[in-house]
C-alpha atoms as a PDB file:
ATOM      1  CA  UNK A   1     -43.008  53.088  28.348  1.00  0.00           C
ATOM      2  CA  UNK A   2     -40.699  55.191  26.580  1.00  0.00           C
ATOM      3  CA  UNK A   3     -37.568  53.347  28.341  1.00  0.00           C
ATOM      4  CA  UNK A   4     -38.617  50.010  26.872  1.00  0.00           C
ATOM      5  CA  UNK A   5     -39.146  51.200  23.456  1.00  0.00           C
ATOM      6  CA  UNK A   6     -36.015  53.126  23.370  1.00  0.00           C
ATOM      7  CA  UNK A   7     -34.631  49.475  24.686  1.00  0.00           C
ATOM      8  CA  UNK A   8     -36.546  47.597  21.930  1.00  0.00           C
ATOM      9  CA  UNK A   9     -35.284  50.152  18.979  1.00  0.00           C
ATOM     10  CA  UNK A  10     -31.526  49.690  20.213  1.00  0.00           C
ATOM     11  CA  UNK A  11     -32.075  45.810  20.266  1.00  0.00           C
ATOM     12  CA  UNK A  12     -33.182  46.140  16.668  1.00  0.00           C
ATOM     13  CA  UNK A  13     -30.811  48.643  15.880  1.00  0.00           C
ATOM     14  CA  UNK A  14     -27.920  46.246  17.331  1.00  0.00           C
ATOM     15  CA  UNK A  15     -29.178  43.049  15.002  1.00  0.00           C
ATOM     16  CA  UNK A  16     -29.420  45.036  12.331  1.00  0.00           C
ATOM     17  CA  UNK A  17     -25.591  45.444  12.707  1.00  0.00           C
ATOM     18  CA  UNK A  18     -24.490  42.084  13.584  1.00  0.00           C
ATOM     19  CA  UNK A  19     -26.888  40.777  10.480  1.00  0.00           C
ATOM     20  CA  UNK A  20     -24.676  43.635   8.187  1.00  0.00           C
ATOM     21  CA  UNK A  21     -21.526  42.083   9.564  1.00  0.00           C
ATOM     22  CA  UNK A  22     -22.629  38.678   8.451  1.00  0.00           C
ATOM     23  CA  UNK A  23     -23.556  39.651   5.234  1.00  0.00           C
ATOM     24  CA  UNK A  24     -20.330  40.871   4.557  1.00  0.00           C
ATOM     25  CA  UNK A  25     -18.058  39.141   6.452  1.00  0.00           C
ATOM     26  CA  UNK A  26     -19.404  35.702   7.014  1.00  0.00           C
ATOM     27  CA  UNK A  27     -17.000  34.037   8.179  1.00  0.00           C
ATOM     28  CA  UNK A  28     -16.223  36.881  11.177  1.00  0.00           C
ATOM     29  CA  UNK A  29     -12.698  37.914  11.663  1.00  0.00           C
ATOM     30  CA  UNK A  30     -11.116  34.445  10.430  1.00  0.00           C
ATOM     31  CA  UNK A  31     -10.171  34.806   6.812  1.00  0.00           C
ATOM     32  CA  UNK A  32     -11.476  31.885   3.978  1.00  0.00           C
ATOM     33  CA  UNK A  33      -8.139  29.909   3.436  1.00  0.00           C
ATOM     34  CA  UNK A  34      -7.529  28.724  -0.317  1.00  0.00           C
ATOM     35  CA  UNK A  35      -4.483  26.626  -1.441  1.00  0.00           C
ATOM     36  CA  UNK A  36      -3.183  27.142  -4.997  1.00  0.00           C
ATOM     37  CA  UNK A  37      -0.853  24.031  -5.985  1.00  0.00           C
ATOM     38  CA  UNK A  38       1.260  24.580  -9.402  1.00  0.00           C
ATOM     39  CA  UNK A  39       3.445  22.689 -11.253  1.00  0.00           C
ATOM     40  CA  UNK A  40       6.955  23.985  -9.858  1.00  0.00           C
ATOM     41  CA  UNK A  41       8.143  27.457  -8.723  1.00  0.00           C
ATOM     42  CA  UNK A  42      11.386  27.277 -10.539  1.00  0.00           C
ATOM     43  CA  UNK A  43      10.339  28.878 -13.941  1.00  0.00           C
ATOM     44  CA  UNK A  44       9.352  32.423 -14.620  1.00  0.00           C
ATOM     45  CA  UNK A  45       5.290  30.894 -15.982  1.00  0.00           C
ATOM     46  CA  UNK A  46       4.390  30.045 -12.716  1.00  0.00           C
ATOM     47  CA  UNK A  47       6.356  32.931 -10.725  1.00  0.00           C
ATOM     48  CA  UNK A  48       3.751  34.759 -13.109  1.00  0.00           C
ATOM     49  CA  UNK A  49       0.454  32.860 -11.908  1.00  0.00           C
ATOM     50  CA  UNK A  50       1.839  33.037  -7.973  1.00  0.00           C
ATOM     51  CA  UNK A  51       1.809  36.740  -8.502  1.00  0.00           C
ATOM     52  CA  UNK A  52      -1.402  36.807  -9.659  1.00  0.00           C
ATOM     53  CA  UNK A  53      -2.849  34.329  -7.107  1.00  0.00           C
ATOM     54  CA  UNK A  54      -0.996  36.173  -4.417  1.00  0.00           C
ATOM     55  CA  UNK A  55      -2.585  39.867  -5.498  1.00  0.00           C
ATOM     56  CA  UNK A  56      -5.658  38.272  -5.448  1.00  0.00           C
ATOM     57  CA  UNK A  57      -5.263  36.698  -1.821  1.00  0.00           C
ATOM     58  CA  UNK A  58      -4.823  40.445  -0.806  1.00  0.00           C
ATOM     59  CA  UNK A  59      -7.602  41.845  -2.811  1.00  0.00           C
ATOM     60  CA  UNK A  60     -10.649  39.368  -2.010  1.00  0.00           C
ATOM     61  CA  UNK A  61      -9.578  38.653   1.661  1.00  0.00           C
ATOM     62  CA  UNK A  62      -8.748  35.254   1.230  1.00  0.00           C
ATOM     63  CA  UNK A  63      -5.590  33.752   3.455  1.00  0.00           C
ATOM     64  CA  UNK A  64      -3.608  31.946   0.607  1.00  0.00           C
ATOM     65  CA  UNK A  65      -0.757  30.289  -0.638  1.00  0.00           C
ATOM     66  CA  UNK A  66       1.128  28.899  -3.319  1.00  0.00           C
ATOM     67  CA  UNK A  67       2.965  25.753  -3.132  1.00  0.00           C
ATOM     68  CA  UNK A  68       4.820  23.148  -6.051  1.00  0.00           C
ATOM     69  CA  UNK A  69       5.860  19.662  -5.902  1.00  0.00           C
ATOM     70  CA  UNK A  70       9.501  18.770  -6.908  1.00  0.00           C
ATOM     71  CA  UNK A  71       9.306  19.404 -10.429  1.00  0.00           C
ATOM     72  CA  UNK A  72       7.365  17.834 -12.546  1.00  0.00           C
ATOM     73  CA  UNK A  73       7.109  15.122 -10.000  1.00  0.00           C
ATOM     74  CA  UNK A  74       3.289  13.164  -9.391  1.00  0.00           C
ATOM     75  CA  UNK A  75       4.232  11.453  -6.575  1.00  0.00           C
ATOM     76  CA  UNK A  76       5.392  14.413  -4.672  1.00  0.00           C
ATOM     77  CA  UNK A  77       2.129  16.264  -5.938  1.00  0.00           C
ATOM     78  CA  UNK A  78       0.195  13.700  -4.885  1.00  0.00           C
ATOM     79  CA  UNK A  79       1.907  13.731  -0.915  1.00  0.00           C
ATOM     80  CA  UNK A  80       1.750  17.835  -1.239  1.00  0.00           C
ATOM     81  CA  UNK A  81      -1.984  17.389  -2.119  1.00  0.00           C
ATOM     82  CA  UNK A  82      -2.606  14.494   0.558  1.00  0.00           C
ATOM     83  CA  UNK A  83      -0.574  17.189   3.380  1.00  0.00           C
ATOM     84  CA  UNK A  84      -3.615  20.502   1.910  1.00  0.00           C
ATOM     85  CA  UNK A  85      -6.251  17.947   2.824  1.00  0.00           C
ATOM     86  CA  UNK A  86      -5.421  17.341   6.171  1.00  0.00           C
ATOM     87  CA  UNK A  87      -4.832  21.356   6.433  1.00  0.00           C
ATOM     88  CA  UNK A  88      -9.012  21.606   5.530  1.00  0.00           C
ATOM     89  CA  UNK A  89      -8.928  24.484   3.655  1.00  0.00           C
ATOM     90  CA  UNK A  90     -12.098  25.815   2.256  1.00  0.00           C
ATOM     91  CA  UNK A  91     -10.874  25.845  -1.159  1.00  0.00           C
ATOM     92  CA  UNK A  92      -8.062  24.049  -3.737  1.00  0.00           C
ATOM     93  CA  UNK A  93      -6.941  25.170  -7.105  1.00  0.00           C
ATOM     94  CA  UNK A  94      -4.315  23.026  -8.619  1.00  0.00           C
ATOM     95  CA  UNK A  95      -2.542  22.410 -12.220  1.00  0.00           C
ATOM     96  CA  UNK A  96      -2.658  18.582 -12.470  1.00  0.00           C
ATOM     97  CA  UNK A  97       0.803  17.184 -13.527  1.00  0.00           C
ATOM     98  CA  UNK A  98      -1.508  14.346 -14.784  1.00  0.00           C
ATOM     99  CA  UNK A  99      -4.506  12.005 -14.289  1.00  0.00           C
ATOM    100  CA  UNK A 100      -2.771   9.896 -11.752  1.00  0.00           C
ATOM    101  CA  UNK A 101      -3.664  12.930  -8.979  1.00  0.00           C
ATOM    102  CA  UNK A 102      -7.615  12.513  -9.843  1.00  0.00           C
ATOM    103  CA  UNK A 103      -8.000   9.802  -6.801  1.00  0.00           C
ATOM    104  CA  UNK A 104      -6.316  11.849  -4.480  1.00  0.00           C
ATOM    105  CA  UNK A 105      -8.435  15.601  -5.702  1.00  0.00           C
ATOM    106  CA  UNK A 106     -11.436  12.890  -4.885  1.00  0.00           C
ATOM    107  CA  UNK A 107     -10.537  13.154  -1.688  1.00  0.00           C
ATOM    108  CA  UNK A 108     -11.358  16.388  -1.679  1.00  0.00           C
ATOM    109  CA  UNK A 109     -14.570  16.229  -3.315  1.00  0.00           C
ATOM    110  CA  UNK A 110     -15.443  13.761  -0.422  1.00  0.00           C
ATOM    111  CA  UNK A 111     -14.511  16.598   1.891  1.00  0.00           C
ATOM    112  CA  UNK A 112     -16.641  19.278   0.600  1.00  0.00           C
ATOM    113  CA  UNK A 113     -13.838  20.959  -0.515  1.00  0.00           C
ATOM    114  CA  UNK A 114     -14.007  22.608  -4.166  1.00  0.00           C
ATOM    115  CA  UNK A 115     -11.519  21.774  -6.245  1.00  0.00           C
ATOM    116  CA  UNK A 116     -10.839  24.412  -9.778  1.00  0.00           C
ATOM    117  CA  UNK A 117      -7.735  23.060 -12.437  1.00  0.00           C
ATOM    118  CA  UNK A 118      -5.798  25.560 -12.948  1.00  0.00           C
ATOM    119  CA  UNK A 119      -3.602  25.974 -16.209  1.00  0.00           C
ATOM    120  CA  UNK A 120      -4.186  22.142 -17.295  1.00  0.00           C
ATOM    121  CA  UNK A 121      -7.860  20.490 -17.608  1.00  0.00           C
ATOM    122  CA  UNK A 122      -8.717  16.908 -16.829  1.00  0.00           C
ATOM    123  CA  UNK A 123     -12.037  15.397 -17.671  1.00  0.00           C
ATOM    124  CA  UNK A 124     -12.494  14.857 -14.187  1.00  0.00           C
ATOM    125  CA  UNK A 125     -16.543  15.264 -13.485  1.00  0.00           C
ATOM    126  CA  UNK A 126     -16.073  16.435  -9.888  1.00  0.00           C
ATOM    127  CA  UNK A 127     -14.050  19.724 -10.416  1.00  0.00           C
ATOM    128  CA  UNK A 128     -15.735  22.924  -9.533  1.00  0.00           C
ATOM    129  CA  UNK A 129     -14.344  24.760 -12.900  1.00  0.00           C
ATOM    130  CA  UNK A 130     -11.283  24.634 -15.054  1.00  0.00           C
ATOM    131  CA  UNK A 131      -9.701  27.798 -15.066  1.00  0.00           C
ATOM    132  CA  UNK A 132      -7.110  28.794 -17.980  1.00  0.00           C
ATOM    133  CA  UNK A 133      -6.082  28.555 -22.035  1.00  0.00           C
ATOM    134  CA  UNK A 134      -8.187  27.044 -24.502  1.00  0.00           C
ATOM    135  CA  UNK A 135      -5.286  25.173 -25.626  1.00  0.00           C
ATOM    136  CA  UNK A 136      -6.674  24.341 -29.281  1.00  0.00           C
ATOM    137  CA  UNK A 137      -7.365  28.293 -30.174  1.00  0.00           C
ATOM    138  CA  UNK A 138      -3.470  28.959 -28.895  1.00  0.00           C
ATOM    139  CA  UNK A 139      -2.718  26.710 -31.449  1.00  0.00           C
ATOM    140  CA  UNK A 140      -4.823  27.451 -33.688  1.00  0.00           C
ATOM    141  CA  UNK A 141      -3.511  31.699 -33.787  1.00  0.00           C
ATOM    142  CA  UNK A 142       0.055  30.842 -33.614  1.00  0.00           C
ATOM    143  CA  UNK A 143      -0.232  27.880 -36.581  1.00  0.00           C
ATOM    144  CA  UNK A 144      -2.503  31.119 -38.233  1.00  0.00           C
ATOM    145  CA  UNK A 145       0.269  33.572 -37.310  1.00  0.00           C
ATOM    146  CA  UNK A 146       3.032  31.183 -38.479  1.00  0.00           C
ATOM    147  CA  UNK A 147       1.075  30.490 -41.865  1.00  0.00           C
ATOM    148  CA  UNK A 148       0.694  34.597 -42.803  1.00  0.00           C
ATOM    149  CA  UNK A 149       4.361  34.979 -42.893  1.00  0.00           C
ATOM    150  CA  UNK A 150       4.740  32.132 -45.256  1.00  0.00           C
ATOM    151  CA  UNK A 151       4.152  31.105 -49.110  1.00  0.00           C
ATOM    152  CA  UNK A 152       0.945  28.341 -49.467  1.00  0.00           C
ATOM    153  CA  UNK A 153       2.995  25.095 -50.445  1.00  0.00           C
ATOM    154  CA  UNK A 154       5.657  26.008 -48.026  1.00  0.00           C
ATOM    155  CA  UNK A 155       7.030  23.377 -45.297  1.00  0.00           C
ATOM    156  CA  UNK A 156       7.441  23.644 -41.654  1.00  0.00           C
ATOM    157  CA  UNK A 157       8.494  21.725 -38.965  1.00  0.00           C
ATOM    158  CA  UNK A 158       6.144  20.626 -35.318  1.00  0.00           C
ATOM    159  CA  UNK A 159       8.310  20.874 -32.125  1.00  0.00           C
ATOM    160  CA  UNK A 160       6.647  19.458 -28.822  1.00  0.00           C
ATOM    161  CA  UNK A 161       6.565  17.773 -25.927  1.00  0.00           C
ATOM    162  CA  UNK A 162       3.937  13.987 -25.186  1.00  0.00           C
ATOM    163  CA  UNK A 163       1.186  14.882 -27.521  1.00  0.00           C
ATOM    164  CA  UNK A 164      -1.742  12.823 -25.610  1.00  0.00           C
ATOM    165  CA  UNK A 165      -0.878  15.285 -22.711  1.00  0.00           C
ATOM    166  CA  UNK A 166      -3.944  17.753 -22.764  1.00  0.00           C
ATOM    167  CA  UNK A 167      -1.560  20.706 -23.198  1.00  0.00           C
ATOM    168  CA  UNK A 168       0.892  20.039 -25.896  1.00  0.00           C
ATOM    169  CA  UNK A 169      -1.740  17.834 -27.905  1.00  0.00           C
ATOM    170  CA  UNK A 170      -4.776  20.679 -28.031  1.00  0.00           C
ATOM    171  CA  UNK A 171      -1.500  22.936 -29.050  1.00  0.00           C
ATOM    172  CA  UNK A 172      -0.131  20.740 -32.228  1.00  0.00           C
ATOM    173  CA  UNK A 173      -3.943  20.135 -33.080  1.00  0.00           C
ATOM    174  CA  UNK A 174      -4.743  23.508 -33.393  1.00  0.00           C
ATOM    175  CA  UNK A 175      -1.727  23.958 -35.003  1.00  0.00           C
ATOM    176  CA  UNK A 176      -2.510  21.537 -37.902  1.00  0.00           C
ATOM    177  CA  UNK A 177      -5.922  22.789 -38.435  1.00  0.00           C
ATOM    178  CA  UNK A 178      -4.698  26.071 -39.209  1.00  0.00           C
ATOM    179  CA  UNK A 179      -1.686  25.478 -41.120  1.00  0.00           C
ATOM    180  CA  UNK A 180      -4.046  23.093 -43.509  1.00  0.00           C
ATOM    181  CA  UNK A 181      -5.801  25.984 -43.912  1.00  0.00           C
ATOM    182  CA  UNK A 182      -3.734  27.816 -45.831  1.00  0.00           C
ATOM    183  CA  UNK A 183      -1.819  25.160 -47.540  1.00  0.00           C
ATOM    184  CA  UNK A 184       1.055  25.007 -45.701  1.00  0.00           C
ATOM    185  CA  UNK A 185       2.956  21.321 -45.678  1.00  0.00           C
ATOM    186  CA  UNK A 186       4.541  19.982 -42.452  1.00  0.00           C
ATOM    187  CA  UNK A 187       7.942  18.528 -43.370  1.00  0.00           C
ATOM    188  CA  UNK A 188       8.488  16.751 -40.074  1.00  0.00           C
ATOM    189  CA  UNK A 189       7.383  16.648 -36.442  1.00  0.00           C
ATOM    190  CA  UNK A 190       8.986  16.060 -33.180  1.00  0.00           C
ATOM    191  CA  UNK A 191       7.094  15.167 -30.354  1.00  0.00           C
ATOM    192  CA  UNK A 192       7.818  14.001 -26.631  1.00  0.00           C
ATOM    193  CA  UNK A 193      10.576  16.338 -25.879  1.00  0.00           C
ATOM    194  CA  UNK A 194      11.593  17.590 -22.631  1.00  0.00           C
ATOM    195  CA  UNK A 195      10.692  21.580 -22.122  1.00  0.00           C
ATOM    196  CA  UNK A 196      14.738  22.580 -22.449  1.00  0.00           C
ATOM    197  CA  UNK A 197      16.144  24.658 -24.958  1.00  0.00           C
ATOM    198  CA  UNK A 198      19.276  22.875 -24.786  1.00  0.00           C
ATOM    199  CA  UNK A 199      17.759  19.160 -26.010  1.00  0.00           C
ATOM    200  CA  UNK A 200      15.765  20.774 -28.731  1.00  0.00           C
ATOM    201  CA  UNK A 201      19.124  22.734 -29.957  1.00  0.00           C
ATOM    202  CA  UNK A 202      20.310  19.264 -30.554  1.00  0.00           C
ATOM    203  CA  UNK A 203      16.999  17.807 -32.389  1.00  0.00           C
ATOM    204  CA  UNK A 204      16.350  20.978 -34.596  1.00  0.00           C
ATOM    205  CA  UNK A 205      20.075  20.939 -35.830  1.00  0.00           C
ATOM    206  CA  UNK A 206      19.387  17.094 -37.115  1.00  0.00           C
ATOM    207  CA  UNK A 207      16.193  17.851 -38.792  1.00  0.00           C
ATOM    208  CA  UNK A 208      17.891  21.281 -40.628  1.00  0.00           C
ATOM    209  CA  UNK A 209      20.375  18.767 -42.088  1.00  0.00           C
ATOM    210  CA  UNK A 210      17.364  16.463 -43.068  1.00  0.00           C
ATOM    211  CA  UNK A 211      14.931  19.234 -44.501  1.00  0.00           C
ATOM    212  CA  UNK A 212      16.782  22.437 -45.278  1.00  0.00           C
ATOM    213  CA  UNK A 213      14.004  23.726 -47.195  1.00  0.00           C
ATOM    214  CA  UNK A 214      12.055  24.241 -44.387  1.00  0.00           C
ATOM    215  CA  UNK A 215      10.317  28.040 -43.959  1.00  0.00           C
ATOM    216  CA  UNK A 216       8.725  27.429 -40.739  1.00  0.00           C
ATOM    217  CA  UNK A 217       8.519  26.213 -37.169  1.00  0.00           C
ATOM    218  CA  UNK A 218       5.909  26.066 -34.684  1.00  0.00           C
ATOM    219  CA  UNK A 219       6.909  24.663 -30.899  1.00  0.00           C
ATOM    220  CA  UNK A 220       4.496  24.076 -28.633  1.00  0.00           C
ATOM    221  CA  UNK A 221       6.432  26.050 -25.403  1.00  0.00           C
ATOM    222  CA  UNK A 222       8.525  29.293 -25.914  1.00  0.00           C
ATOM    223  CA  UNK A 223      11.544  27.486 -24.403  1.00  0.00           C
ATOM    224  CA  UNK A 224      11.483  24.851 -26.629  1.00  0.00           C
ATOM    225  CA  UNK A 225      11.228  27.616 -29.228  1.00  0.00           C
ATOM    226  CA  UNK A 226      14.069  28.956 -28.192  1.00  0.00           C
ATOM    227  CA  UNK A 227      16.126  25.974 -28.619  1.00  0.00           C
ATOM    228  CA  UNK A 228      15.021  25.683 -32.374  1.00  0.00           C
ATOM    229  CA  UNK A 229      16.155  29.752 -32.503  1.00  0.00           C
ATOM    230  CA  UNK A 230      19.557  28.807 -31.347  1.00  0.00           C
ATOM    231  CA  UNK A 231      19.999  25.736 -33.956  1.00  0.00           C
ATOM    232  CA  UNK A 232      18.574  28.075 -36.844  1.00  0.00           C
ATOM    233  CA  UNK A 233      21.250  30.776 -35.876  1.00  0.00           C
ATOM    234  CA  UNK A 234      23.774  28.731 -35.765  1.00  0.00           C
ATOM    235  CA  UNK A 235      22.587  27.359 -39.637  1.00  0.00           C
ATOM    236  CA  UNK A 236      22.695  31.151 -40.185  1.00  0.00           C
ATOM    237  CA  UNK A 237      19.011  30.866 -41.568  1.00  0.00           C
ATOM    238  CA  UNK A 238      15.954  33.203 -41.403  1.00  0.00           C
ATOM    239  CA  UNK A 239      13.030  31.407 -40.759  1.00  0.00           C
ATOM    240  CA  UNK A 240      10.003  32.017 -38.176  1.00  0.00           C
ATOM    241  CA  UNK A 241       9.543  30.722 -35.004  1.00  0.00           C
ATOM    242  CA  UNK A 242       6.526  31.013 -33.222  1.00  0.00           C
ATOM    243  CA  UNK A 243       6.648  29.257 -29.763  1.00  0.00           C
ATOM    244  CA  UNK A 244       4.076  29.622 -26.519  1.00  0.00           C
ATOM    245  CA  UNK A 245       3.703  30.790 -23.300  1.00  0.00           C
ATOM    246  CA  UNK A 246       4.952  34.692 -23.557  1.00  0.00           C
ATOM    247  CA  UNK A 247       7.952  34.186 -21.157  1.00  0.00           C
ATOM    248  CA  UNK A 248      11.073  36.950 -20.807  1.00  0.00           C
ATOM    249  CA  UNK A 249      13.441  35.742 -23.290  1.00  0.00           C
ATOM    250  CA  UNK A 250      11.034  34.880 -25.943  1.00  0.00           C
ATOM    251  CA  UNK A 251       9.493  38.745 -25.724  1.00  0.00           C
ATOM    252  CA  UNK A 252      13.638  39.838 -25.619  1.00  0.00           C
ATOM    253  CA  UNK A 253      13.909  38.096 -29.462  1.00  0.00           C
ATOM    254  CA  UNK A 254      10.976  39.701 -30.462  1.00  0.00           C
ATOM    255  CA  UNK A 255      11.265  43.559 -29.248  1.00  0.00           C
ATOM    256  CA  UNK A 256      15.106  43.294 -30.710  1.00  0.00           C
ATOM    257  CA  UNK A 257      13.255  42.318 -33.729  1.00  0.00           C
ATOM    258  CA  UNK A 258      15.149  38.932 -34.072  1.00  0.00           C
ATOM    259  CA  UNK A 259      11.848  36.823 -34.217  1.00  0.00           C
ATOM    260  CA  UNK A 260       8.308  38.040 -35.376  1.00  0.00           C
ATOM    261  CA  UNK A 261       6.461  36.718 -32.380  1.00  0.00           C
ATOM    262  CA  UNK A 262       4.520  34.141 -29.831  1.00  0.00           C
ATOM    263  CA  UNK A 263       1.426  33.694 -28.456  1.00  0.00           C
ATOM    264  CA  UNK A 264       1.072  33.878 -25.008  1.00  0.00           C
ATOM    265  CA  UNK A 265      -1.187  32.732 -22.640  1.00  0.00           C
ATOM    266  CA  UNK A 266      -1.995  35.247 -19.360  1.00  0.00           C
ATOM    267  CA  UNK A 267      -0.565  33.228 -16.570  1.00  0.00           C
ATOM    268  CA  UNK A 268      -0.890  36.470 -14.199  1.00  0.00           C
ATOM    269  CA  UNK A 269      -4.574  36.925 -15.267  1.00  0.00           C
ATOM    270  CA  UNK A 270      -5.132  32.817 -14.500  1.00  0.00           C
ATOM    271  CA  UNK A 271      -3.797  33.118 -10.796  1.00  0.00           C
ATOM    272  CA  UNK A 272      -5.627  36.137  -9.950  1.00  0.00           C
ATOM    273  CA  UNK A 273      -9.156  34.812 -11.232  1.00  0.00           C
ATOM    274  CA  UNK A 274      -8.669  31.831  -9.788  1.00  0.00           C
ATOM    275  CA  UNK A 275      -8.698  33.397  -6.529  1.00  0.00           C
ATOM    276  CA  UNK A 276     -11.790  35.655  -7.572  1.00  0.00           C
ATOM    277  CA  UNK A 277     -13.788  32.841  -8.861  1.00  0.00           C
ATOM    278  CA  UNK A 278     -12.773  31.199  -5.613  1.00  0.00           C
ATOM    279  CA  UNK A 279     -14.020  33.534  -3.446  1.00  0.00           C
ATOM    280  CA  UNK A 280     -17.684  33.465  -5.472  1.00  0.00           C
ATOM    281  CA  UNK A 281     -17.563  30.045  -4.482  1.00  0.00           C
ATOM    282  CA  UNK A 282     -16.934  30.303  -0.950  1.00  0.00           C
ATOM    283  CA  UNK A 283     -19.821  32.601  -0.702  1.00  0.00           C
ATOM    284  CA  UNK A 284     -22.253  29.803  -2.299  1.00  0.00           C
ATOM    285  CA  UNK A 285     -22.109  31.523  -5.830  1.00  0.00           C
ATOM    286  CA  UNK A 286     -22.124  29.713  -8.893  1.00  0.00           C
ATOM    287  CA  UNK A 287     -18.764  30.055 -11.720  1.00  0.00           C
ATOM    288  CA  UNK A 288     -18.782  28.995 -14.960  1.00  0.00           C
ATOM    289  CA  UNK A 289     -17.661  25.344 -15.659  1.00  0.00           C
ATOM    290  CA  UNK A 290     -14.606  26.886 -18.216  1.00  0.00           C
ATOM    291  CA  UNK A 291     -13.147  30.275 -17.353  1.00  0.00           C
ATOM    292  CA  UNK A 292     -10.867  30.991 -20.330  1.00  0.00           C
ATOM    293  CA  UNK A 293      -8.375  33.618 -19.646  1.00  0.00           C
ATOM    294  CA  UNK A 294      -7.377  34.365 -22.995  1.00  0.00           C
ATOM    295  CA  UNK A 295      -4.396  34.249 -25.701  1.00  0.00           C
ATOM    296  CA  UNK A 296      -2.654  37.279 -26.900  1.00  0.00           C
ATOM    297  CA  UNK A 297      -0.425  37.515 -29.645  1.00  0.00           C
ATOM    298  CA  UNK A 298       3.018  39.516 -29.154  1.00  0.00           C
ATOM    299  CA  UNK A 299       4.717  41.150 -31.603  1.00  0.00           C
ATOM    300  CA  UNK A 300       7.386  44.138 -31.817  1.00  0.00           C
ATOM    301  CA  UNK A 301       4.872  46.876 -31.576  1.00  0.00           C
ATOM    302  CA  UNK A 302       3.543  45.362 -28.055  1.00  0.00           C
ATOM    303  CA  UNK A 303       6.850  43.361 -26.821  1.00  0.00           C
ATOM    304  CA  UNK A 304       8.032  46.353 -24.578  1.00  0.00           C
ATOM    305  CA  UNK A 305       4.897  47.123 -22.792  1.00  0.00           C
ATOM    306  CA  UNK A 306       4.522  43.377 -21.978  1.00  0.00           C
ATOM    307  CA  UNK A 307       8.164  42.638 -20.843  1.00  0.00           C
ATOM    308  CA  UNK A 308       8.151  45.841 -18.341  1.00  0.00           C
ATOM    309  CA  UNK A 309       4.752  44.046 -16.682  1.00  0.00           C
ATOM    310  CA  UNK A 310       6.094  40.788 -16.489  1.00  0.00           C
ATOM    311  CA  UNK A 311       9.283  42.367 -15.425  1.00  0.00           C
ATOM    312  CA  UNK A 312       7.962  44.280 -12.895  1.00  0.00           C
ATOM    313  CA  UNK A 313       6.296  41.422 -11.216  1.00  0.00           C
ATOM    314  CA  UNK A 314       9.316  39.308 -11.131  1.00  0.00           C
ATOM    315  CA  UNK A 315      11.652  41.441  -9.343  1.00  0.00           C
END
C-alpha cells in the first residue's frame, strides 16, 4: 500500500516538473527563431539597431539574426524576404524599403508568421505592430528646437529626401507645424535628395547664393545635415543646423560645440524591443499596435555620454 502511493506521489511529483518545464520553456530545448531584416548594414543607424536586436537575441532566448538587402534595393528585399519564408521562422521584423514588399510580408501573414515594421510604418492591416519613431513629433522638436535659437520673422531653409515616403514626409510636416508656430518663414525647400553629404554640399551652396539671409536649416537625416554644415563653412556663416538620426559625426559637431544639436531617434532601443515584443508574441501575448521608442534631443551638455555608448557598441 505504501509502495504504490509512494509510486503515485513520484508520478505526480514527475508531471509537476515536466508541466514547470513547459511553462517556461515551451518550446523544449529548440530556441524560437526570429529574423530581423533592415535596410542595409553599411551605415552606422542600423549597425546601431543590429546591436540592439542582437543583445536582445541573447537576453530573451530567441535564435536570431540580422540580415539587409543590397542597399536600398526592393527587389533584393523582396528575394531576401521570399529566401526567410521558406526558412519558417516563428517570427519577422523588417524596415520596409517601401510598399512594393507588402505582397510578399502577405506571404507571411498566410503562414502564420507575425510580421512587426521596424523603423518605417506602412498602413499595411496585417502587421502584428509597428515598432519605432513617431516621425511627426521628431519633426516637430527639432523644427521647435531650430525655432528657439532664432528671431520670429526669420527664414530657414527644408533639406530632405521623397517627401510622400512615410519617413522624410512625417519629418518636414512636423517640421512646418512647429516652425509656423513661432513665426518663423521658410525661404526655400529641397526635397528628393539622396541621403549623402556630398550631393547636399552641392545643393545648399546654390541656395546660400539664392537666399543669403537665411538663419536656419532643418534636414530631415543627420548626413544630409552634414552636407548643409560643410556648404555653410565653406560660406564662413553661423547658422543652425539641426539634422536627425543621432549618428557619430553629427554628436562630434555638437560636443566640439560647432553645431547646437539633433534629434535623435534610439535605433539601439528599436532593435532590442523588437526582439522583446517578439518574444511576448511567440508566447501568445498581446503588444501594442505602435511601440514608440522615443526621440531625444542632443546637445553639448549630453553629446559625450551619448557618443561613448554608441561608440562602444560599434567597435
Amino acid at each position: 500500500m505504501l509502495k504504490k502511493k509512494s509510486k503515485f506521489l513520484i508520478t505526480i511529483f514527475i508531471l509537476f516538473i515536466i508541466l514547470i518545464g513547459i511553462i517556461f520553456n515551451p518550446f523544449g530545448a529548440e530556441k524560437p527563431m526570429a529574423v530581423v531584416v533592415v535596410k542595409d548594414l553599411e551605415t552606422q543607424y542600423w549597425e546601431l539597431v543590429k546591436a540592439g536586436a542582437e543583445k536582445g537575441f541573447r537576453d530573451f532566448g530567441i535564435e536570431g539574426k540580422v540580415v539587409a538587402p543590397s542597399y536600398e534595393d526592393v527587389d533584393s528585399q523582396k528575394d531576401l524576404l521570399k529566401s526567410i519564408l521558406n526558412e519558417k521562422p516563428n517570427l519577422l521584423i523588417v524596415s520596409p524599403l517601401n510598399s512594393e514588399i507588402i505582397p510578399t510580408l502577405e506571404k507571411f501573414n498566410a503562414n502564420n508568421i507575425p510580421v512587426f515594421l521596424l523603423d518605417t510604418d506602412n498602413a499595411w492591416e496585417n502587421k502584428t505592430a509597428y515598432i519605432g519613431t513617431n516621425n511627426i513629433d521628431l519633426g516637430k522638436m527639432g523644427g521647435m528646437f531650430l525655432a528657439s535659437q532664432l528671431q520670429p520673422g526669420n527664414e530657414v531653409v527644408l533639406i530632405a529626401g521623397d517627401i510622400n515616403h512615410p519617413i522624410s514626409g512625417d519629418r518636414v510636416k512636423g517640421a512646418k507645424h512647429s516652425l509656423k508656430a513661432a513665426d518663423i518663414k521658410i525661404a526655400t525647400e529641397a526635397f528628393d535628395l539622396p541621403n549623402e553629404s556630398k550631393s547636399v554640399n552641392e545643393v545648399m551652396e546654390k541656395i546660400l547664393l539664392d537666399h543669403p539671409h537665411i538663419k536656419g536649416v532643418f534636414a530631415d537625416t543627420d548626413i544630409k545635415a552634414l552636407g548643409v554644415y560643410e556648404a555653410i563653412e565653406e560660406f564662413n556663416l553661423n547658422v543652425p543646423v539641426i539634422g536627425a538620426d543621432g549618428i557619430n559625426e553629427m554628436i562630434e559637431l555638437i560636443e566640439g560645440g560647432m553645431l547646437s544639436g539633433t534629434v535623435a531617434q534610439n535605433p539601439y532601443d528599436m532593435g532590442y524591443i523588437s526582439v522583446e515584443m517578439a518574444k511576448k508574441v511567440i508566447r501568445g501575448e498581446r503588444v501594442e499596435r505602435t511601440i514608440d521608442t522615443g526621440v531625444d534631443i542632443i546637445i553639448k551638455g549630453n553629446a559625450t555620454q551619448r557618443l561613448a555608448f554608441q561608440r562602444e557598441l560599434l567597435r
